[in-house]
PDB file of N, CA and C in Angstrom:
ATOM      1  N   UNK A   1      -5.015  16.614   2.931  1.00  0.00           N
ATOM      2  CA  UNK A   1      -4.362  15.986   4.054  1.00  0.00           C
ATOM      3  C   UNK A   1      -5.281  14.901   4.622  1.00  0.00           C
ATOM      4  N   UNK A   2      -4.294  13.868   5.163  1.00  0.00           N
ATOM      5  CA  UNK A   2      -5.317  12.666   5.152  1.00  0.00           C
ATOM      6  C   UNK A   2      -5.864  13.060   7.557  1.00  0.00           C
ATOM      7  N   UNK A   3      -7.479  13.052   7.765  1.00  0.00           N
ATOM      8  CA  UNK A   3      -7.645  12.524   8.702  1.00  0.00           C
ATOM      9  C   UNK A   3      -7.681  11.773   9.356  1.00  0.00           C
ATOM     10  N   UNK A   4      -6.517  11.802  10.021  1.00  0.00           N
ATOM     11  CA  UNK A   4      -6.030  10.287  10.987  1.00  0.00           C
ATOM     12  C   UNK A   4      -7.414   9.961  11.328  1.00  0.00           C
ATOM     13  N   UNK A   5      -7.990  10.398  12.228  1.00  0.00           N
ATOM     14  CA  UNK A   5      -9.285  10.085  13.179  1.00  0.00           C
ATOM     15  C   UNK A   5     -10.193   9.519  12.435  1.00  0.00           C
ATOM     16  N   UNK A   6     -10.433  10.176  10.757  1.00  0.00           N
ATOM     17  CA  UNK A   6     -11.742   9.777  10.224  1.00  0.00           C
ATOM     18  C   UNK A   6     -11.343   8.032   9.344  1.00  0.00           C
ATOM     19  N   UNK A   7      -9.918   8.086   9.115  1.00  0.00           N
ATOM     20  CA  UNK A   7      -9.471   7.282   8.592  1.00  0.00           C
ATOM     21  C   UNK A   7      -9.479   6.090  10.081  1.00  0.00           C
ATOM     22  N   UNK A   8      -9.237   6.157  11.389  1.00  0.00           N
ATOM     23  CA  UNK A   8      -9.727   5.017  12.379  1.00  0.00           C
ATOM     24  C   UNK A   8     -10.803   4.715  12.702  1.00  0.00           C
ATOM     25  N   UNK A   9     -11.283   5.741  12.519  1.00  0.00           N
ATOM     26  CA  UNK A   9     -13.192   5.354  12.440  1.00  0.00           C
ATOM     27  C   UNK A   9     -13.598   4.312  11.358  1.00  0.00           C
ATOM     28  N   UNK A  10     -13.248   4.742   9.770  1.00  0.00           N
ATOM     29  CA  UNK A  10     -13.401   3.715   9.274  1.00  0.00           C
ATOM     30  C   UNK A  10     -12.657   2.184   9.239  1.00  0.00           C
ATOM     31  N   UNK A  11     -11.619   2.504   9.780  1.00  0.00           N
ATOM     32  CA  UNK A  11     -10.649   1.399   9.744  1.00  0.00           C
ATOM     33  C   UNK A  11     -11.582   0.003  10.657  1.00  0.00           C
ATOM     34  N   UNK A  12     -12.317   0.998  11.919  1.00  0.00           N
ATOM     35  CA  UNK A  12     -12.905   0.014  12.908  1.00  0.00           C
ATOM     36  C   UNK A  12     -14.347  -0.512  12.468  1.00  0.00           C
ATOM     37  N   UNK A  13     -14.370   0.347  11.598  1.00  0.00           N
ATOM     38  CA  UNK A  13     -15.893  -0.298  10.790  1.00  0.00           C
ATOM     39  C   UNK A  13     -15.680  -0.686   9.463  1.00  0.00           C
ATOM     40  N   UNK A  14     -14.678  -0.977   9.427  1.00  0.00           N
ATOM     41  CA  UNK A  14     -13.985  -2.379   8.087  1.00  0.00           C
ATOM     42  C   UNK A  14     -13.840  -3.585   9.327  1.00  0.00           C
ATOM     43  N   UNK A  15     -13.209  -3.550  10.173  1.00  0.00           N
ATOM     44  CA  UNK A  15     -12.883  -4.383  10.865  1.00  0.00           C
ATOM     45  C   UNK A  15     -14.123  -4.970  11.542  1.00  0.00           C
ATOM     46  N   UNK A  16     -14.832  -4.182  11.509  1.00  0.00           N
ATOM     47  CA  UNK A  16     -16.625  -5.253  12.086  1.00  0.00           C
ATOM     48  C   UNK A  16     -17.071  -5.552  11.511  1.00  0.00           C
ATOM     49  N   UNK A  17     -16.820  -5.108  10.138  1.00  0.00           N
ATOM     50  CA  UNK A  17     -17.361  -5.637   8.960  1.00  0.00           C
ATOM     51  C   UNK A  17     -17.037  -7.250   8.490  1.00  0.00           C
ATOM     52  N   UNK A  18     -15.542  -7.052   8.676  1.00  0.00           N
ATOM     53  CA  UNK A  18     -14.850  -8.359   8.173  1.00  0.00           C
ATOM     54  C   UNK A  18     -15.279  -9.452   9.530  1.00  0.00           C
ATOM     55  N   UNK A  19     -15.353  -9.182  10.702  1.00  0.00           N
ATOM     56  CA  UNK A  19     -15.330 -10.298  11.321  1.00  0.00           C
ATOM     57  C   UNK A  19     -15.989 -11.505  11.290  1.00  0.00           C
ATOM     58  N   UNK A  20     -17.468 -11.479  10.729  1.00  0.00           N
ATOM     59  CA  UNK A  20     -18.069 -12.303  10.140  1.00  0.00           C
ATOM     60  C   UNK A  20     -17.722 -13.078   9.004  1.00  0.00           C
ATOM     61  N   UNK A  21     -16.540 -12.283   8.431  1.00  0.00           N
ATOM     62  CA  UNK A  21     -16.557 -12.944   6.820  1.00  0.00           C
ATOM     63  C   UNK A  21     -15.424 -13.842   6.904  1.00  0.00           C
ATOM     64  N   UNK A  22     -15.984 -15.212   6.013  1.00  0.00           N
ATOM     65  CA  UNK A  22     -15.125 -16.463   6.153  1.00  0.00           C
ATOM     66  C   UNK A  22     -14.257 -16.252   5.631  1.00  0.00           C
ATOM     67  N   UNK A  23     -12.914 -17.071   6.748  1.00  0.00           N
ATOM     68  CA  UNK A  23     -11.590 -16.965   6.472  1.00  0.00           C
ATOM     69  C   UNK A  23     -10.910 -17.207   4.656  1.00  0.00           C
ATOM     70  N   UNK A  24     -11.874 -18.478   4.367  1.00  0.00           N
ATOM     71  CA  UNK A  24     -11.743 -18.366   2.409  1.00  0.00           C
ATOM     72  C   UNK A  24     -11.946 -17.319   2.004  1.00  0.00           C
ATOM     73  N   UNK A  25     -12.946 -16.322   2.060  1.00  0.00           N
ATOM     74  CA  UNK A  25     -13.168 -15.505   1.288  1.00  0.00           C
ATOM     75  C   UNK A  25     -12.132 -13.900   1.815  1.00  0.00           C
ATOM     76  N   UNK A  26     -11.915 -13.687   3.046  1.00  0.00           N
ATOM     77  CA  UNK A  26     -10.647 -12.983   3.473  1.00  0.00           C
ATOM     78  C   UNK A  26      -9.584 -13.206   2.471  1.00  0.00           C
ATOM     79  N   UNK A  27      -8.844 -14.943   2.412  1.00  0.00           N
ATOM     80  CA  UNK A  27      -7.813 -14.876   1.991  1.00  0.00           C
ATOM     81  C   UNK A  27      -8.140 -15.108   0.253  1.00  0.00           C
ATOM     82  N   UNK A  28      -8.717 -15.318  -0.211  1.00  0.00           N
ATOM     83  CA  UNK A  28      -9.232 -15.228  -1.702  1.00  0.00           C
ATOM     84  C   UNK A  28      -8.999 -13.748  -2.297  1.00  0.00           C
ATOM     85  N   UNK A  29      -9.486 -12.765  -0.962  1.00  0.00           N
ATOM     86  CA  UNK A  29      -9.383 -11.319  -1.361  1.00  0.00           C
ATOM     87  C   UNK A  29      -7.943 -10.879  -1.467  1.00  0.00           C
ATOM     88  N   UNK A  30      -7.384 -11.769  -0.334  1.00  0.00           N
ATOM     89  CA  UNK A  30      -5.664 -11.272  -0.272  1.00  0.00           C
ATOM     90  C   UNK A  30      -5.240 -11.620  -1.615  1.00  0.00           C
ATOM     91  N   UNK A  31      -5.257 -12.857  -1.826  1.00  0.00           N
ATOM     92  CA  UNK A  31      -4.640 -13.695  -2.822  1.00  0.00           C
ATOM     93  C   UNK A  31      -5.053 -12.625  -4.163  1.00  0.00           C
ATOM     94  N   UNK A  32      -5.671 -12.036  -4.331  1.00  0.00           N
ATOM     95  CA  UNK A  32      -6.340 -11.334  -5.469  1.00  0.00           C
ATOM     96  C   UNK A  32      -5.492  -9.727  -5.617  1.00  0.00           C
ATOM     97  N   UNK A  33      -5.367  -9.114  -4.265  1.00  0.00           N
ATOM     98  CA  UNK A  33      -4.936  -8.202  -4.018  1.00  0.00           C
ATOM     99  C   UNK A  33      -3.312  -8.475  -4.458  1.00  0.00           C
ATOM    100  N   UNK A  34      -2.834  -9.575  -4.187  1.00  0.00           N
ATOM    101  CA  UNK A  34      -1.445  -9.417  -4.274  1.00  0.00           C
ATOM    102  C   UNK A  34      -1.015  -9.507  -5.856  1.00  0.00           C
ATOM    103  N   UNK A  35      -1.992 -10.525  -6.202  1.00  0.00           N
ATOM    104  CA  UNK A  35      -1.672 -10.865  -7.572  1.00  0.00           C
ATOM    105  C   UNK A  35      -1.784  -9.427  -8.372  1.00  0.00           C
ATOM    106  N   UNK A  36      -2.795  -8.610  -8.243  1.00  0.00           N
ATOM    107  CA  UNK A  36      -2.809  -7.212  -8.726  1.00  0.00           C
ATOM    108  C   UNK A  36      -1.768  -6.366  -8.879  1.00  0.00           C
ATOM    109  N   UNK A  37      -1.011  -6.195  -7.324  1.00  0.00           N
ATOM    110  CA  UNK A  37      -0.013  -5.532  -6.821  1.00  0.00           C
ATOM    111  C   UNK A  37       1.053  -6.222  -7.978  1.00  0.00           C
ATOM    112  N   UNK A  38       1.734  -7.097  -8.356  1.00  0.00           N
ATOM    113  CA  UNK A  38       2.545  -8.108  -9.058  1.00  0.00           C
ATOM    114  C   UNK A  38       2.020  -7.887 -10.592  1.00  0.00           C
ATOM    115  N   UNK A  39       0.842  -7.766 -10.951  1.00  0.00           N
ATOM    116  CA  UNK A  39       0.549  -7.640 -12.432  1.00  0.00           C
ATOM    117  C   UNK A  39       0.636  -6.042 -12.602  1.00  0.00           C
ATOM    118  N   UNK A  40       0.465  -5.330 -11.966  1.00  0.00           N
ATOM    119  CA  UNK A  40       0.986  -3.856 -12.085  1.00  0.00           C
ATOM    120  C   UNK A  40       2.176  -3.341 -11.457  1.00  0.00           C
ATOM    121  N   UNK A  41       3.118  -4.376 -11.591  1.00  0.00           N
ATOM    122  CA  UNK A  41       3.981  -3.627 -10.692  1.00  0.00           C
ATOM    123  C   UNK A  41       4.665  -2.102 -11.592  1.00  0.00           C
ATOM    124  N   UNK A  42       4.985  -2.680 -13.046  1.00  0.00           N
ATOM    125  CA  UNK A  42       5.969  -1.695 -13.521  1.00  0.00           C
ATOM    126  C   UNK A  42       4.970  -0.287 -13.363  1.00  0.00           C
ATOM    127  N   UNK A  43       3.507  -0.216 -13.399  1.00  0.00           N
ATOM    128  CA  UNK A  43       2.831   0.873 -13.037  1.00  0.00           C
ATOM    129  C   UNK A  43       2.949   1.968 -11.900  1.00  0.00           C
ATOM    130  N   UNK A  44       3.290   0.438 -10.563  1.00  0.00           N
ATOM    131  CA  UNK A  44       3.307   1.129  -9.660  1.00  0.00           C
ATOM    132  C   UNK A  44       4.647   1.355  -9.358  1.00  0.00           C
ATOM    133  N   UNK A  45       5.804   1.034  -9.687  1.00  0.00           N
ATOM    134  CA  UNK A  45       7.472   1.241  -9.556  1.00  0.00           C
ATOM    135  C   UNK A  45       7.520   3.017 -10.378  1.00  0.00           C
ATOM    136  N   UNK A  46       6.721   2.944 -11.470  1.00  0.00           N
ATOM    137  CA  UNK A  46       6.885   4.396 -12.347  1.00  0.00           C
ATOM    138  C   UNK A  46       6.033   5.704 -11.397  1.00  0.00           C
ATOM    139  N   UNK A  47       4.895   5.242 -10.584  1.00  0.00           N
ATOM    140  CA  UNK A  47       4.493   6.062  -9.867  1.00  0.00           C
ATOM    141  C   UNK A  47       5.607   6.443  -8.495  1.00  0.00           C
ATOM    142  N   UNK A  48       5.949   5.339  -8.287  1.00  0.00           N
ATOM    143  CA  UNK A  48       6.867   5.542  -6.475  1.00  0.00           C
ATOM    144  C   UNK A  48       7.919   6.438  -7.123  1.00  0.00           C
ATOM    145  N   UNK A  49       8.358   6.387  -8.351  1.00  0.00           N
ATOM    146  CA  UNK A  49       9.714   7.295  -9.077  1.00  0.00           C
ATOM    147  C   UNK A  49       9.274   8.299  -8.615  1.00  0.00           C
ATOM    148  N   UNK A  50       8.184   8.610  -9.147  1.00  0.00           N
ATOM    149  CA  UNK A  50       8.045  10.421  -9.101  1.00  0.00           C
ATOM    150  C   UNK A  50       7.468  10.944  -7.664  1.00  0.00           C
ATOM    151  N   UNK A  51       6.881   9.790  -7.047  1.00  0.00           N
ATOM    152  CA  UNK A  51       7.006   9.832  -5.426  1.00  0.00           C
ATOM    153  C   UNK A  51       8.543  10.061  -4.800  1.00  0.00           C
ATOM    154  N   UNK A  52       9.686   9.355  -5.074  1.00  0.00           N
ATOM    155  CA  UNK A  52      10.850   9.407  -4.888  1.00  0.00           C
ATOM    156  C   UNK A  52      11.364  11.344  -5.242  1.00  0.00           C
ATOM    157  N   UNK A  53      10.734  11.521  -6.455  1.00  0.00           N
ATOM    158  CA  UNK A  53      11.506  12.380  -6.988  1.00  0.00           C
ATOM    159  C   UNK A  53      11.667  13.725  -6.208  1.00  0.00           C
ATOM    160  N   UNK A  54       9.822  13.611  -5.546  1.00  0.00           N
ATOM    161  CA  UNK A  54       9.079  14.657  -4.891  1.00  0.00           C
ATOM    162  C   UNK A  54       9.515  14.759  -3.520  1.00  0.00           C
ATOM    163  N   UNK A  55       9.892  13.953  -2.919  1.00  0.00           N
ATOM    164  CA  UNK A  55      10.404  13.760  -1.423  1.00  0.00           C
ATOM    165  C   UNK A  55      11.867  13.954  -1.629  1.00  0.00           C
ATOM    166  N   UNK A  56      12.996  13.967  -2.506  1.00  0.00           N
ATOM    167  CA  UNK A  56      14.148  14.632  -3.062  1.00  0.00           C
ATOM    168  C   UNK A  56      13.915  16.118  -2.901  1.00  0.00           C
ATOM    169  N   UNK A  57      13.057  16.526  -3.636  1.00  0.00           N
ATOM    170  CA  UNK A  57      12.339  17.918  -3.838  1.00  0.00           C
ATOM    171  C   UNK A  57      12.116  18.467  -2.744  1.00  0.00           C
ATOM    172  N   UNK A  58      11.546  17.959  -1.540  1.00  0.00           N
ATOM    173  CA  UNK A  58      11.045  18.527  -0.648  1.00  0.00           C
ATOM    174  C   UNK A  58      12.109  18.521   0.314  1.00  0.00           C
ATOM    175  N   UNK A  59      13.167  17.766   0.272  1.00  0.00           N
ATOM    176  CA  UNK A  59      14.235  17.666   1.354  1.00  0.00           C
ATOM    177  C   UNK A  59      14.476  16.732   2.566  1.00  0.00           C
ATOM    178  N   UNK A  60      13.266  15.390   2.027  1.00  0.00           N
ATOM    179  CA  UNK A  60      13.366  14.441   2.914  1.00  0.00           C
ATOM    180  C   UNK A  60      13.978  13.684   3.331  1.00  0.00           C
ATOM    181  N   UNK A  61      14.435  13.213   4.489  1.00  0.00           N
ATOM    182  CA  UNK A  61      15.431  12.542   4.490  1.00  0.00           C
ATOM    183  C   UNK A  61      15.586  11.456   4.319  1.00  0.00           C
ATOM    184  N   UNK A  62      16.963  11.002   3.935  1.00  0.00           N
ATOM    185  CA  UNK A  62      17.005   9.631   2.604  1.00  0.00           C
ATOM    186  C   UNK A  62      16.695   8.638   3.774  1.00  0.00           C
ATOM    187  N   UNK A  63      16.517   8.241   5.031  1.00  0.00           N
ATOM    188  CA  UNK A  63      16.347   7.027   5.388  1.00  0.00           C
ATOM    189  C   UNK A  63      14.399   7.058   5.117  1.00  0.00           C
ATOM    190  N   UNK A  64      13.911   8.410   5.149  1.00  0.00           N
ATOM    191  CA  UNK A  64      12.378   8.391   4.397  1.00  0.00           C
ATOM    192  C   UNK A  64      12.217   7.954   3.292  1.00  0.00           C
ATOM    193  N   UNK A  65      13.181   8.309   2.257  1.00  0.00           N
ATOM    194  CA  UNK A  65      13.076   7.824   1.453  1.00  0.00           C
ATOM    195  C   UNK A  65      13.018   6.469   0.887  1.00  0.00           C
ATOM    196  N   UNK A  66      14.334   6.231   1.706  1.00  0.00           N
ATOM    197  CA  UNK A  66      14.747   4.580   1.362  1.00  0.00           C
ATOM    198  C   UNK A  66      13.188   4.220   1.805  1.00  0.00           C
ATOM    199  N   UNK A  67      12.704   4.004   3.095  1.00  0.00           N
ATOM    200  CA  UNK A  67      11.613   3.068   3.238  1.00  0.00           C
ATOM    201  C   UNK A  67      10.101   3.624   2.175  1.00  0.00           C
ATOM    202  N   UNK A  68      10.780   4.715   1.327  1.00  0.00           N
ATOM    203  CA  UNK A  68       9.307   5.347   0.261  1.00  0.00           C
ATOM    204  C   UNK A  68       9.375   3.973  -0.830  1.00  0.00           C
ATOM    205  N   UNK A  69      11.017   3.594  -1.239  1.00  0.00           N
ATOM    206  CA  UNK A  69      11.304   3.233  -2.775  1.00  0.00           C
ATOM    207  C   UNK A  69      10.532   1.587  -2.185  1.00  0.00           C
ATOM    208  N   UNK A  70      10.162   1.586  -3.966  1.00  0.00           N
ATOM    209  CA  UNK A  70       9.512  -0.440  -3.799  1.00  0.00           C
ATOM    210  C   UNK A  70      10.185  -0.237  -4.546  1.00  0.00           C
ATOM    211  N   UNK A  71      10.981  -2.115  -4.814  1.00  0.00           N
ATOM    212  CA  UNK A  71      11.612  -2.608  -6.001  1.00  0.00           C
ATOM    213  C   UNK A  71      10.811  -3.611  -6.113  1.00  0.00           C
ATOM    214  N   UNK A  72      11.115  -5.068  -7.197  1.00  0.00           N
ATOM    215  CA  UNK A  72      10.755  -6.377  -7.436  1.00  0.00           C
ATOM    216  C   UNK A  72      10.801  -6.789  -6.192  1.00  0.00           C
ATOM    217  N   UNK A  73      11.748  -6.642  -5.176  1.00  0.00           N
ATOM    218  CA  UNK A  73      11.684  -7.364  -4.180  1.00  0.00           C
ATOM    219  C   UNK A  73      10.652  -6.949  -2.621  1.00  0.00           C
ATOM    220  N   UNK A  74      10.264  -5.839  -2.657  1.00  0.00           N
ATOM    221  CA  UNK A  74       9.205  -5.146  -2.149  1.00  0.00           C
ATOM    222  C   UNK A  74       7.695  -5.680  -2.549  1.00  0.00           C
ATOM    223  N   UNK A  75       7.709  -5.638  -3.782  1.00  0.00           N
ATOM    224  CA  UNK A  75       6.567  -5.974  -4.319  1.00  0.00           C
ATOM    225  C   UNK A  75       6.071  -7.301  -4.246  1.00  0.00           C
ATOM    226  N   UNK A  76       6.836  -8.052  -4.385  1.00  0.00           N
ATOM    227  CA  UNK A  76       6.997  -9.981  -4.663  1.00  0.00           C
ATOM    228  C   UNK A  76       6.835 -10.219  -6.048  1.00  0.00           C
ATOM    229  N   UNK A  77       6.912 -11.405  -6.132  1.00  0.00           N
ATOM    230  CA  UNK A  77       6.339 -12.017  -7.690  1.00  0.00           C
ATOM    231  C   UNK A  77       5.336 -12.901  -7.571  1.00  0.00           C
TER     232      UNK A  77
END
């Protein structure tokens, strides 16, 4: 189970981290990140399936669901 608390602790010491770091190299990282997200998508569409499948399983409810599923258009190109 994920710790909210330990997970804002670090969140705020990413965020002091980054403040120094130039806006090029921020968005260089984005630009990199997305392109990733887009070159793996069919990887990550086959993982959200069985994410989908499991929240079926468990009895979640479909408007959870709906916002679980990525398509092409979730993802971008």
């Amino acid at each position: 189970m994920i710790d909210l608390n330990e997970l804002g602790i670090k969140a705020k010491a990413a965020a002091a981290a980054l403040a120094d770091t130039p806006e090029s190299v921020i968005n260089n990282a984005l630009i990199r990140a997305a392109n990733a997200l887009v070159d793996n998508r069919e990887e990550i569409k086959a993982a959200n399936a069985e994410d989908i499948e499991n929240a079926k399983r468990k009895g979640l409810s479909a408007a959870f669901i709906d916002r679980l599923a990525l398509t092409d258009k979730v993802i971008g190109s």
